[in-house]
C-alpha atoms as a PDB file:
ATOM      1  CA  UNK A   1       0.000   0.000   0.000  1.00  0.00           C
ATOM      2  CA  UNK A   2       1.553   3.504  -0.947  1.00  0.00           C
ATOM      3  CA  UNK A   3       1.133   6.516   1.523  1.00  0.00           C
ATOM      4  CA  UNK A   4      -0.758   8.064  -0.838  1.00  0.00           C
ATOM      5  CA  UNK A   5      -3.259   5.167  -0.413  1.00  0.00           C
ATOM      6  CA  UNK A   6      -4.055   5.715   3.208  1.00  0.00           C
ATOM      7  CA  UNK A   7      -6.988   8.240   3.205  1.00  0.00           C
ATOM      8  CA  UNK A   8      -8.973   6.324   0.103  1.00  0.00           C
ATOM      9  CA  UNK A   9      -8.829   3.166   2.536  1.00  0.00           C
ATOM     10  CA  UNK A  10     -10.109   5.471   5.502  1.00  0.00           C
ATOM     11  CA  UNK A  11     -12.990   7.139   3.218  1.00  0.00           C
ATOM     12  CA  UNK A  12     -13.966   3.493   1.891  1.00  0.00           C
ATOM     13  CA  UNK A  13     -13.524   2.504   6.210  1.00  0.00           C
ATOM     14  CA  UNK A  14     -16.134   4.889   6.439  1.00  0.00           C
ATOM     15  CA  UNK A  15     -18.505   4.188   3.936  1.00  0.00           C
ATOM     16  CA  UNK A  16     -18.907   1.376   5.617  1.00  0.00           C
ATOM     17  CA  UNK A  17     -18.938   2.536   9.118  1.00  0.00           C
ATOM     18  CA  UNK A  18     -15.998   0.467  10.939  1.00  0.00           C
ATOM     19  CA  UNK A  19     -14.939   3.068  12.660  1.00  0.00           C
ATOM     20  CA  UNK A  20     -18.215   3.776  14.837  1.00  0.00           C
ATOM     21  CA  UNK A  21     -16.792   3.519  18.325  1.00  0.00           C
ATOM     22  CA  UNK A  22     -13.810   4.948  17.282  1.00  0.00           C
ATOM     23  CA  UNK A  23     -12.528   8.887  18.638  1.00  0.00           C
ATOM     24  CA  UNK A  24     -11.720  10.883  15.200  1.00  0.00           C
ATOM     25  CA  UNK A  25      -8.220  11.573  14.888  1.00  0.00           C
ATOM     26  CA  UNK A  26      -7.295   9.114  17.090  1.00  0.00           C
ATOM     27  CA  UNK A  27      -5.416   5.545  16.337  1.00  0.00           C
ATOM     28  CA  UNK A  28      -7.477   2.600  15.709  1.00  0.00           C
ATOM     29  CA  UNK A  29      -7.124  -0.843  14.339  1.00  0.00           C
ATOM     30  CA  UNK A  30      -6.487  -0.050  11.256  1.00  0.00           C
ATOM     31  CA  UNK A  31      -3.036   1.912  12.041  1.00  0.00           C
ATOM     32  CA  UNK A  32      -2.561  -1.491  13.850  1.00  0.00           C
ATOM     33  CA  UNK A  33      -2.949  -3.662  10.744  1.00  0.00           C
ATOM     34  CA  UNK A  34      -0.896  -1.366   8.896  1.00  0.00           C
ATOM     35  CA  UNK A  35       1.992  -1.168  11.715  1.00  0.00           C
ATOM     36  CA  UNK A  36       2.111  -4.588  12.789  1.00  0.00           C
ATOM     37  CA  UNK A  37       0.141  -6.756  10.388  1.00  0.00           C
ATOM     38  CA  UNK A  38      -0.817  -6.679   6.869  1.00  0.00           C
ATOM     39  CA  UNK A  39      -3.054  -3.940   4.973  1.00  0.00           C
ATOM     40  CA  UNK A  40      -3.279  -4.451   1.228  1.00  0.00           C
ATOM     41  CA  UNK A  41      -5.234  -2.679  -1.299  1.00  0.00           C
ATOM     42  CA  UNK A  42      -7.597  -3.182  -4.732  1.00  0.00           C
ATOM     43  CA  UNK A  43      -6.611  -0.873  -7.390  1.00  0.00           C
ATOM     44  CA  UNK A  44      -8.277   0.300 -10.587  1.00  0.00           C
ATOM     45  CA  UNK A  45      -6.415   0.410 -14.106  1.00  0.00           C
ATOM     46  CA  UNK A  46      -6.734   4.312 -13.231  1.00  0.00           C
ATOM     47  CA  UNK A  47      -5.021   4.333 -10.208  1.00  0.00           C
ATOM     48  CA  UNK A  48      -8.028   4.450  -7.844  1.00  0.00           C
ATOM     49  CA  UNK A  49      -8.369   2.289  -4.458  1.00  0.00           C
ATOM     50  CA  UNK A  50     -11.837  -0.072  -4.808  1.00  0.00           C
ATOM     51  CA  UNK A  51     -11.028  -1.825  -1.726  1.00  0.00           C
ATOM     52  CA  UNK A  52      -8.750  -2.747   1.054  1.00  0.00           C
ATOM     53  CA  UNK A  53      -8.115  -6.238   3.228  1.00  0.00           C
ATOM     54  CA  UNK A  54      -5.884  -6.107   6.440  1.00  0.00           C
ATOM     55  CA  UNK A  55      -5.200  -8.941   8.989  1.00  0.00           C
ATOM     56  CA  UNK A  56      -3.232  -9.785  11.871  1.00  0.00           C
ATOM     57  CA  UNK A  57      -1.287 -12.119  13.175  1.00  0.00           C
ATOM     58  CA  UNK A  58      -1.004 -13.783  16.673  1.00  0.00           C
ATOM     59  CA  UNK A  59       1.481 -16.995  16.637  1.00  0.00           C
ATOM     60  CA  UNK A  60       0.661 -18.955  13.622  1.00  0.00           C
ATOM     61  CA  UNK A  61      -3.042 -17.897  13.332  1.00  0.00           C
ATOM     62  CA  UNK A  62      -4.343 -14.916  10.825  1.00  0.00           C
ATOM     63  CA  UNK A  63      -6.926 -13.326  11.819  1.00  0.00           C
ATOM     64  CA  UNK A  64      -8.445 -11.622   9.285  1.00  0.00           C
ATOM     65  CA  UNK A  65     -10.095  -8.414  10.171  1.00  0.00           C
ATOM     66  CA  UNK A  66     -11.506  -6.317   7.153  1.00  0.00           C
ATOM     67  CA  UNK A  67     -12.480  -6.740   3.495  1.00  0.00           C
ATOM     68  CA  UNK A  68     -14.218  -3.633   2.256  1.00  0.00           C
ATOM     69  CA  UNK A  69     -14.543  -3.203  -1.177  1.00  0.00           C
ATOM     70  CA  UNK A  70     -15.963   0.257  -2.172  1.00  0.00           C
ATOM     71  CA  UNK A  71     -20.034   0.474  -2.983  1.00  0.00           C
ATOM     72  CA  UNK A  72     -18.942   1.635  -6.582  1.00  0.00           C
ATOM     73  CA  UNK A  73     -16.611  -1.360  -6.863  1.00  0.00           C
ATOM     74  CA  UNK A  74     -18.943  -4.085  -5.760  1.00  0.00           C
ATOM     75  CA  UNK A  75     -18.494  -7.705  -7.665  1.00  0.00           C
ATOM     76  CA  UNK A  76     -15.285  -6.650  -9.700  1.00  0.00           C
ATOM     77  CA  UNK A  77     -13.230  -9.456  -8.419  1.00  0.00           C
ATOM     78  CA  UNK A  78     -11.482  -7.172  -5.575  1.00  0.00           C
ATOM     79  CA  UNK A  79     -12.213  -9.288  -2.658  1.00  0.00           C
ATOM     80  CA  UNK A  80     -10.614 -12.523  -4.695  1.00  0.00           C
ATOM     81  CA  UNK A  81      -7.931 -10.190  -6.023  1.00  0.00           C
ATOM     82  CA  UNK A  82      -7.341  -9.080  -2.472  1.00  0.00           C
ATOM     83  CA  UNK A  83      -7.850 -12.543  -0.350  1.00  0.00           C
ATOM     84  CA  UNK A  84      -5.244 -14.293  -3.151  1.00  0.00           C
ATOM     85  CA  UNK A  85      -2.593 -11.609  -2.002  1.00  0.00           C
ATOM     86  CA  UNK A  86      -3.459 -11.276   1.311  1.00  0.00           C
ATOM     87  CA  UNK A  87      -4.307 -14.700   3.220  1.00  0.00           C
ATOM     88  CA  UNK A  88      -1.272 -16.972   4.022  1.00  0.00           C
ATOM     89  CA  UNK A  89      -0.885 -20.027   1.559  1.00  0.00           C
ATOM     90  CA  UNK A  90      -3.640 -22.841   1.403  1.00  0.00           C
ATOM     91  CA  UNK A  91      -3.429 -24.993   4.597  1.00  0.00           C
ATOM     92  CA  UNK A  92      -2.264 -22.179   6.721  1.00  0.00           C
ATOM     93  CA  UNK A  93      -5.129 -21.243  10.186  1.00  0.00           C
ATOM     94  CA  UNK A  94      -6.879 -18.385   9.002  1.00  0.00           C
ATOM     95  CA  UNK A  95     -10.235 -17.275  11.230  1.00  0.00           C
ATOM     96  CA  UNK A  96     -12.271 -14.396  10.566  1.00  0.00           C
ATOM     97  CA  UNK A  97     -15.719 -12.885  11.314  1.00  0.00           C
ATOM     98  CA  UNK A  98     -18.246 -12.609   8.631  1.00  0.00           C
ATOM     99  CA  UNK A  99     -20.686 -10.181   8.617  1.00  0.00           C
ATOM    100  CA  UNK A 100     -24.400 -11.625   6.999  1.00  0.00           C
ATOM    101  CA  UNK A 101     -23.534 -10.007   3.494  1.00  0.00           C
ATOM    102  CA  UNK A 102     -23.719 -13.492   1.463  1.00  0.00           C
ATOM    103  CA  UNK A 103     -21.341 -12.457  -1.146  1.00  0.00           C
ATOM    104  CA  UNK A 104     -18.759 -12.314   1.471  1.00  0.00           C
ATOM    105  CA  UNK A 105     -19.445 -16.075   3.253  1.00  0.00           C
ATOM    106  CA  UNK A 106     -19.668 -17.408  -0.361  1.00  0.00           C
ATOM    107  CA  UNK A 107     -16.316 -15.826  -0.748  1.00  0.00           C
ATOM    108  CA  UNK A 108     -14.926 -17.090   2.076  1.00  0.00           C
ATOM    109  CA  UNK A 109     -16.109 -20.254   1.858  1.00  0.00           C
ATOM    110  CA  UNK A 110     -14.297 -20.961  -1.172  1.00  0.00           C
ATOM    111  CA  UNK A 111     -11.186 -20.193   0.366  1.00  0.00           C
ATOM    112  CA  UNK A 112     -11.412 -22.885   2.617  1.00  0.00           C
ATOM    113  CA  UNK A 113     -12.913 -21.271   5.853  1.00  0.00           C
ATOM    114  CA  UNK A 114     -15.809 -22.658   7.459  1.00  0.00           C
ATOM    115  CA  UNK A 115     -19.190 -21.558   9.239  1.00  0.00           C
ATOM    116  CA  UNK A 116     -18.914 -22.353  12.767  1.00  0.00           C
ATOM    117  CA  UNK A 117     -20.050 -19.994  16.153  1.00  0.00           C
ATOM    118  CA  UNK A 118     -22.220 -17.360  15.672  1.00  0.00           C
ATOM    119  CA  UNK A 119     -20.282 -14.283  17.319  1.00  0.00           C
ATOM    120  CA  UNK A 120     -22.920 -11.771  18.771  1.00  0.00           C
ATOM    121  CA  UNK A 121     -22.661  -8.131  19.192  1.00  0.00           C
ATOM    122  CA  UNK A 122     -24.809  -7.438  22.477  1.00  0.00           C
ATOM    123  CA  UNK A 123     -25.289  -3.916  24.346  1.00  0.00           C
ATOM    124  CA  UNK A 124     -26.631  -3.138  28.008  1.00  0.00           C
ATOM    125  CA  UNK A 125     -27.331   0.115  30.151  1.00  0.00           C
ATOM    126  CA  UNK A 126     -26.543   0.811  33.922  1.00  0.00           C
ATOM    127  CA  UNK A 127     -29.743  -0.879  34.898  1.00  0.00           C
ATOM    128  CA  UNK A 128     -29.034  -4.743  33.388  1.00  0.00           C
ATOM    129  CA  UNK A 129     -29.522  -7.073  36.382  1.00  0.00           C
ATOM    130  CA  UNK A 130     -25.659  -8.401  35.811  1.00  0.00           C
ATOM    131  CA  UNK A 131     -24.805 -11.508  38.356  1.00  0.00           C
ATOM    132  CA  UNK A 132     -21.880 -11.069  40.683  1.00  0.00           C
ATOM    133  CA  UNK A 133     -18.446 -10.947  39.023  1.00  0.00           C
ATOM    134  CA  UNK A 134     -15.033 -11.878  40.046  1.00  0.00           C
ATOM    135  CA  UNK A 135     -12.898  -9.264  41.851  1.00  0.00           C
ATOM    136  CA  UNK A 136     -10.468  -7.202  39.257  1.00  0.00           C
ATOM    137  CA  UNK A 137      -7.036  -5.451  39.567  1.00  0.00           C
ATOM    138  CA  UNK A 138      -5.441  -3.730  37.068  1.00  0.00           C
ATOM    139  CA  UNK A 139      -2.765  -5.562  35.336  1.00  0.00           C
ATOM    140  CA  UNK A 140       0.009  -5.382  32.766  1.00  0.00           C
ATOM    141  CA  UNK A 141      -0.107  -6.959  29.398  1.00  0.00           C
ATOM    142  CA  UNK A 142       3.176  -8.405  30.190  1.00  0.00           C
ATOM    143  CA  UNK A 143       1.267 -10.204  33.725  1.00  0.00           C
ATOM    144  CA  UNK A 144      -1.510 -11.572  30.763  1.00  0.00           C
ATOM    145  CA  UNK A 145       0.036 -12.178  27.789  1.00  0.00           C
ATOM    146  CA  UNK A 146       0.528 -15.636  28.313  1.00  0.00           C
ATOM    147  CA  UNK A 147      -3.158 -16.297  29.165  1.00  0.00           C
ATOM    148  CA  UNK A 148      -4.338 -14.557  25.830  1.00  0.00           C
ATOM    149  CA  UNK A 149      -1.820 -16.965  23.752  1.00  0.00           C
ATOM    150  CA  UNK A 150      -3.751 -19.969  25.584  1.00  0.00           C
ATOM    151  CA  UNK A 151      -7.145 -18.510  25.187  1.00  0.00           C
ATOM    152  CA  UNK A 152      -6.959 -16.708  22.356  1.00  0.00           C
ATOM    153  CA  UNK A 153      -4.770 -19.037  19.526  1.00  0.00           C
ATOM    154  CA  UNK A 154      -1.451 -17.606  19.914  1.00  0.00           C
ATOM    155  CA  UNK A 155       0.607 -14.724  21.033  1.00  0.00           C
ATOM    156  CA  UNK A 156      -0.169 -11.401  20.195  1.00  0.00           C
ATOM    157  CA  UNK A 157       2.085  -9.428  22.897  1.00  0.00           C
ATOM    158  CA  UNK A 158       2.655  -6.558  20.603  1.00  0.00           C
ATOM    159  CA  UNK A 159      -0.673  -6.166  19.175  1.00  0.00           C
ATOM    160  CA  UNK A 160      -2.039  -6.020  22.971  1.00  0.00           C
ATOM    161  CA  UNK A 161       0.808  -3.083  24.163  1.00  0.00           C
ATOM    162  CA  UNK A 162      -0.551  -1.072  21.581  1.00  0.00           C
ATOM    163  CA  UNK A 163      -3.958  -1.202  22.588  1.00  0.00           C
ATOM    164  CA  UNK A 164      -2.945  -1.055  26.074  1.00  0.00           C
ATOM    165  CA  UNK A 165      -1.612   1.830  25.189  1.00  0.00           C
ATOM    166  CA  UNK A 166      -4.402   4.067  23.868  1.00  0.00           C
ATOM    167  CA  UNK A 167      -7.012   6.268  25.305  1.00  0.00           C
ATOM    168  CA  UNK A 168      -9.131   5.408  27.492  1.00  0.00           C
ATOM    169  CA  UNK A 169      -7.995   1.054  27.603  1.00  0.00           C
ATOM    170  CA  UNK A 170      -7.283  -0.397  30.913  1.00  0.00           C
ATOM    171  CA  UNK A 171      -6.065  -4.047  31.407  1.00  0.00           C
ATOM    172  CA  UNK A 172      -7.662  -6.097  33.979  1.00  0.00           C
ATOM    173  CA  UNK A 173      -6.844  -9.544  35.759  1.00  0.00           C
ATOM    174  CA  UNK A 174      -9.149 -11.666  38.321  1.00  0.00           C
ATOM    175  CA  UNK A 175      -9.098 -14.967  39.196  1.00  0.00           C
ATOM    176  CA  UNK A 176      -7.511 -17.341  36.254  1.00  0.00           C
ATOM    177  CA  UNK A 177      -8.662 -14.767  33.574  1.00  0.00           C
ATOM    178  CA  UNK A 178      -8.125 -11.286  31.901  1.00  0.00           C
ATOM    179  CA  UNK A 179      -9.884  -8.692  30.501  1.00  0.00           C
ATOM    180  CA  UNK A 180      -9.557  -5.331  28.441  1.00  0.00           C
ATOM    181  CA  UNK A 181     -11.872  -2.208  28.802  1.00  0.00           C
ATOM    182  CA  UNK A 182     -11.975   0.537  26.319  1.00  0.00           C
ATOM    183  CA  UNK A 183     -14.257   4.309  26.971  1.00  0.00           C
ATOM    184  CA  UNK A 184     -15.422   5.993  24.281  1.00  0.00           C
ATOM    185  CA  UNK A 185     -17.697   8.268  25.718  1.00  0.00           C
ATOM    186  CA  UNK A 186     -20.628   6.876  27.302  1.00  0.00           C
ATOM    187  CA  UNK A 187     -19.735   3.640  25.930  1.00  0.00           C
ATOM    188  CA  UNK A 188     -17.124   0.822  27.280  1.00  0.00           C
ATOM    189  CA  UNK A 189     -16.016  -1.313  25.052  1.00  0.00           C
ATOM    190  CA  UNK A 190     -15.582  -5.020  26.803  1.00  0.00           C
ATOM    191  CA  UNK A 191     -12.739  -7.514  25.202  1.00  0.00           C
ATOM    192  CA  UNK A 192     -10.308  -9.319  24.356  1.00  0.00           C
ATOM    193  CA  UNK A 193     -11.279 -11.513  27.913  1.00  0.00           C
ATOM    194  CA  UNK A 194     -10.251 -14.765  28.152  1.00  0.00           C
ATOM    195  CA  UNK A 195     -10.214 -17.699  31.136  1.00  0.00           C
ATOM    196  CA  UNK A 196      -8.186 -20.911  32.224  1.00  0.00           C
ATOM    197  CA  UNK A 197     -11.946 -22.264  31.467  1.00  0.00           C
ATOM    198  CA  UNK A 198     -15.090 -21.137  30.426  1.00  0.00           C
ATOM    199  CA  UNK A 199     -15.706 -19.596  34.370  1.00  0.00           C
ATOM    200  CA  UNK A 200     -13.128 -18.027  34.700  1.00  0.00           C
ATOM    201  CA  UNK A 201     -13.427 -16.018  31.353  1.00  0.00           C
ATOM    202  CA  UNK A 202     -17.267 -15.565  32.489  1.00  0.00           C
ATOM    203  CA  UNK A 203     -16.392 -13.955  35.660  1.00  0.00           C
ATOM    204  CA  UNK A 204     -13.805 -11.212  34.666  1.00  0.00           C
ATOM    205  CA  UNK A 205     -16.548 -10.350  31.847  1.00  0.00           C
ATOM    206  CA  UNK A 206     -19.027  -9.600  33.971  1.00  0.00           C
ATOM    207  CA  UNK A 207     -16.986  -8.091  36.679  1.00  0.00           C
ATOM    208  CA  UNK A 208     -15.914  -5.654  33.951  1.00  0.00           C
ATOM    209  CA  UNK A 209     -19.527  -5.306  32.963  1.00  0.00           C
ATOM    210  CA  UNK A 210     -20.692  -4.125  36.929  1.00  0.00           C
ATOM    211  CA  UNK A 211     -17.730  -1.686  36.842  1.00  0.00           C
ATOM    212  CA  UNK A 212     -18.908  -0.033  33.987  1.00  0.00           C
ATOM    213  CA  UNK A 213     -22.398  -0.081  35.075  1.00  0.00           C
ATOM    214  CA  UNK A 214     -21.216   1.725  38.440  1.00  0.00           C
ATOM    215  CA  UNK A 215     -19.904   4.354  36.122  1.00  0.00           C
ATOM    216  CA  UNK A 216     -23.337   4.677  34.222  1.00  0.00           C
ATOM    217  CA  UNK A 217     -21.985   3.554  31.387  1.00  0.00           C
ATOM    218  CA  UNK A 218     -23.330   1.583  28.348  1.00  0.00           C
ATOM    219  CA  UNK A 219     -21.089  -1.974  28.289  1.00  0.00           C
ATOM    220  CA  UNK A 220     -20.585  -3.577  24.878  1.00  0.00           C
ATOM    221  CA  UNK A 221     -19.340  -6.663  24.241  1.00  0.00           C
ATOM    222  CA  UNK A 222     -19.400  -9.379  21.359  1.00  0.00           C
ATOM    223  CA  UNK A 223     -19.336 -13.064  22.821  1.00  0.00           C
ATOM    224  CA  UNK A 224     -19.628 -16.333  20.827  1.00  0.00           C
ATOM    225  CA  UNK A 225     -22.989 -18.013  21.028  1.00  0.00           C
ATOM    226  CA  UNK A 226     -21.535 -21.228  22.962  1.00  0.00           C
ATOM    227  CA  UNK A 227     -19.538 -19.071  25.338  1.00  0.00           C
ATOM    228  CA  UNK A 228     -21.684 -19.128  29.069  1.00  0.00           C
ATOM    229  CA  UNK A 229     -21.082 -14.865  29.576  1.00  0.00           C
ATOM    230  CA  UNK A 230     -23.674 -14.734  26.388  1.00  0.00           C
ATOM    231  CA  UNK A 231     -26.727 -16.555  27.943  1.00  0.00           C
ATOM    232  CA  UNK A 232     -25.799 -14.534  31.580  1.00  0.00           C
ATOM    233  CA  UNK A 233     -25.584 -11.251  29.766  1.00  0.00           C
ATOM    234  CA  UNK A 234     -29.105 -11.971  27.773  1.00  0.00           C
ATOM    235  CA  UNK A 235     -30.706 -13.113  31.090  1.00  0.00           C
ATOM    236  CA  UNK A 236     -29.395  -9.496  32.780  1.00  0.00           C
ATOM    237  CA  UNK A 237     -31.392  -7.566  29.930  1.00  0.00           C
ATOM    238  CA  UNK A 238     -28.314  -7.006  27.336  1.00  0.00           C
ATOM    239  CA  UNK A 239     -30.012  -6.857  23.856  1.00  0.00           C
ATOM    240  CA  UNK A 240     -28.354  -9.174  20.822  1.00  0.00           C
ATOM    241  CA  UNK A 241     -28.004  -5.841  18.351  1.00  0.00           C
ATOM    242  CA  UNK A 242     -26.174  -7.414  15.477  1.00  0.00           C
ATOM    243  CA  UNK A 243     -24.072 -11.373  14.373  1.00  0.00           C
ATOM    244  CA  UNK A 244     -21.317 -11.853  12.796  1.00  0.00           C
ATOM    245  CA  UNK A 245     -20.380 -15.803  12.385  1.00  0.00           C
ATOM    246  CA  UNK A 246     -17.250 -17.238  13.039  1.00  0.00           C
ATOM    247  CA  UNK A 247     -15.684 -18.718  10.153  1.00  0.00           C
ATOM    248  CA  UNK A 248     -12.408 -20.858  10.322  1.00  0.00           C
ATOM    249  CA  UNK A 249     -10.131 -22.800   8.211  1.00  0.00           C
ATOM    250  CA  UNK A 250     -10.720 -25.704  10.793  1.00  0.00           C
ATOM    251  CA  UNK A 251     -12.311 -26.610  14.174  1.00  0.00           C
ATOM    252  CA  UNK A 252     -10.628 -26.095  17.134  1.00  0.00           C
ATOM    253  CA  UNK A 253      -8.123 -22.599  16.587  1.00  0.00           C
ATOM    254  CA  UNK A 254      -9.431 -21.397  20.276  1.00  0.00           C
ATOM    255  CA  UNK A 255     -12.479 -22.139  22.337  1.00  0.00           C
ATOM    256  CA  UNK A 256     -14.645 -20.292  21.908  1.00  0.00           C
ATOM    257  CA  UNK A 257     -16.143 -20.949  25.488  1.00  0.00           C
ATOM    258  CA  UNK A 258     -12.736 -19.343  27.546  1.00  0.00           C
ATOM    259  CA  UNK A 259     -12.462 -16.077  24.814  1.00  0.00           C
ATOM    260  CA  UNK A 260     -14.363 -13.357  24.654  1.00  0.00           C
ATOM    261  CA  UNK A 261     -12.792 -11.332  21.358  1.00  0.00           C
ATOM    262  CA  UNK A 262     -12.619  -7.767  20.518  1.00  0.00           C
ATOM    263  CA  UNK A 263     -14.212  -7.717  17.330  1.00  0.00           C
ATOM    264  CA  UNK A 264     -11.241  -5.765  15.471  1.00  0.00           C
ATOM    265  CA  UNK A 265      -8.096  -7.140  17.071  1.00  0.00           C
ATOM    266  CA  UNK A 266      -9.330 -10.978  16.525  1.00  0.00           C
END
């Protein structure tokens, strides 16, 4: 990708509104993907960007993260065009989360990854009857790193530091799990979380979710449909707003009952 590149891939970003949660002018995942992972882009025979891919990489799992092709651009071959270039070679773990636009699961379906979880995007106020949560301290990535590897397919250290590292993020750690908090606003953004087990990971969830609530704020978090934190969060009043599916090269690349994601760092 050229520097001259970088604000078509924003402006097609926000055509599509991937940035909604984001502060303007601020970092955000995709400086991440362009810093520490891979951000490629679909070019027309006059020079203009139709589309952009970007993924990242924790140990020897790609996760990848965005395939936008402009609304202009739609069913020119830029999402092959950019999946052949961009996703490691045939055999490799590749995961991703697929948003319900058909064209884009039939796409990734022929490269080889598979529908599995359903991944869903839920939302609750101050007033959500949450159950009692583990007890949280504020950690360092470099106390939790090890437990993301475990629970979340492989090491990421980096990619976590920089998020660590912006606005508003604090890093948590209760008993046997982790969890990251981002504010935007009225808003906190809950994830990556993960657990020794499925408990574990449930507990420092919802203990992040009754902080926030203290604060008044709005908690959102996206939690696979097998994971135990989405049936407690549904029974406290948090509403299911939007699904994505998890779709994998092949079974088994984390469980998805100890890992609780953030949506746009895998």
């Amino acid at each position: 990708m050229a520097p001259d590149d970088w604000g078509d891939v924003r402006a097609i970003a926000d055509e599509h509104e991937i940035r909604v949660g984001w502060p303007a002018g601020e970092p955000d995942f995709l400086d991440l993907e362009r810093a520490a992972g891979r951000l490629m882009v679909a070019v027309a025979g006059d020079g203009v960007v139709e589309g952009f891919a970007g993924t990242l990489t924790r140990g020897t799992l790609t996760h990848l993260g965005d395939l936008f092709i402009a609304a202009r651009a739609q069913s020119g071959g830029h999402g092959r065009r950019l999946l052949d270039a961009i996703l490691p070679p045939a055999g490799a773990d590749v995961v991703t989360f697929a948003s319900s636009d058909r064209r884009a699961q039939a796409l990734y379906l022929r490269y080889g990854l598979v529908p599995g979880q359903p991944l869903w995007y839920l939302r609750g106020g101050p007033a959500a009857r949450l159950g009692v949560g583990g007890e949280l301290r504020a950690a360092s990535v470099e106390e939790i790193a090890g437990l993301d590897a475990a629970a979340s397919g492989g090491e990421r250290a980096r990619h976590l530091a920089w998020y660590a590292g912006l606005p508003g993020v604090a890093v948590w750690a209760g008993p046997g799990g982790y969890v990251f908090t981002r504010v935007e606003g009225v808003i906190c953004h809950v994830g990556p979380a993960g657990g020794e087990d499925a408990a574990a990971c449930t507990q420092v969830v919802l203990a992040a979710a009754r902080l926030a609530a203290a604060d008044r704020l709005t908690v959102s978090v996206a939690a696979f449909g097998a994971h135990p934190v989405t049936r407690a969060l549904v029974e406290a009043g948090y509403r299911i707003e939007d699904q994505d599916t998890l779709m994998a090269s092949r079974p088994g690349l984390f469980d998805a009952r100890r890992y609780v994601p953030n949506t746009d760092l895998g």
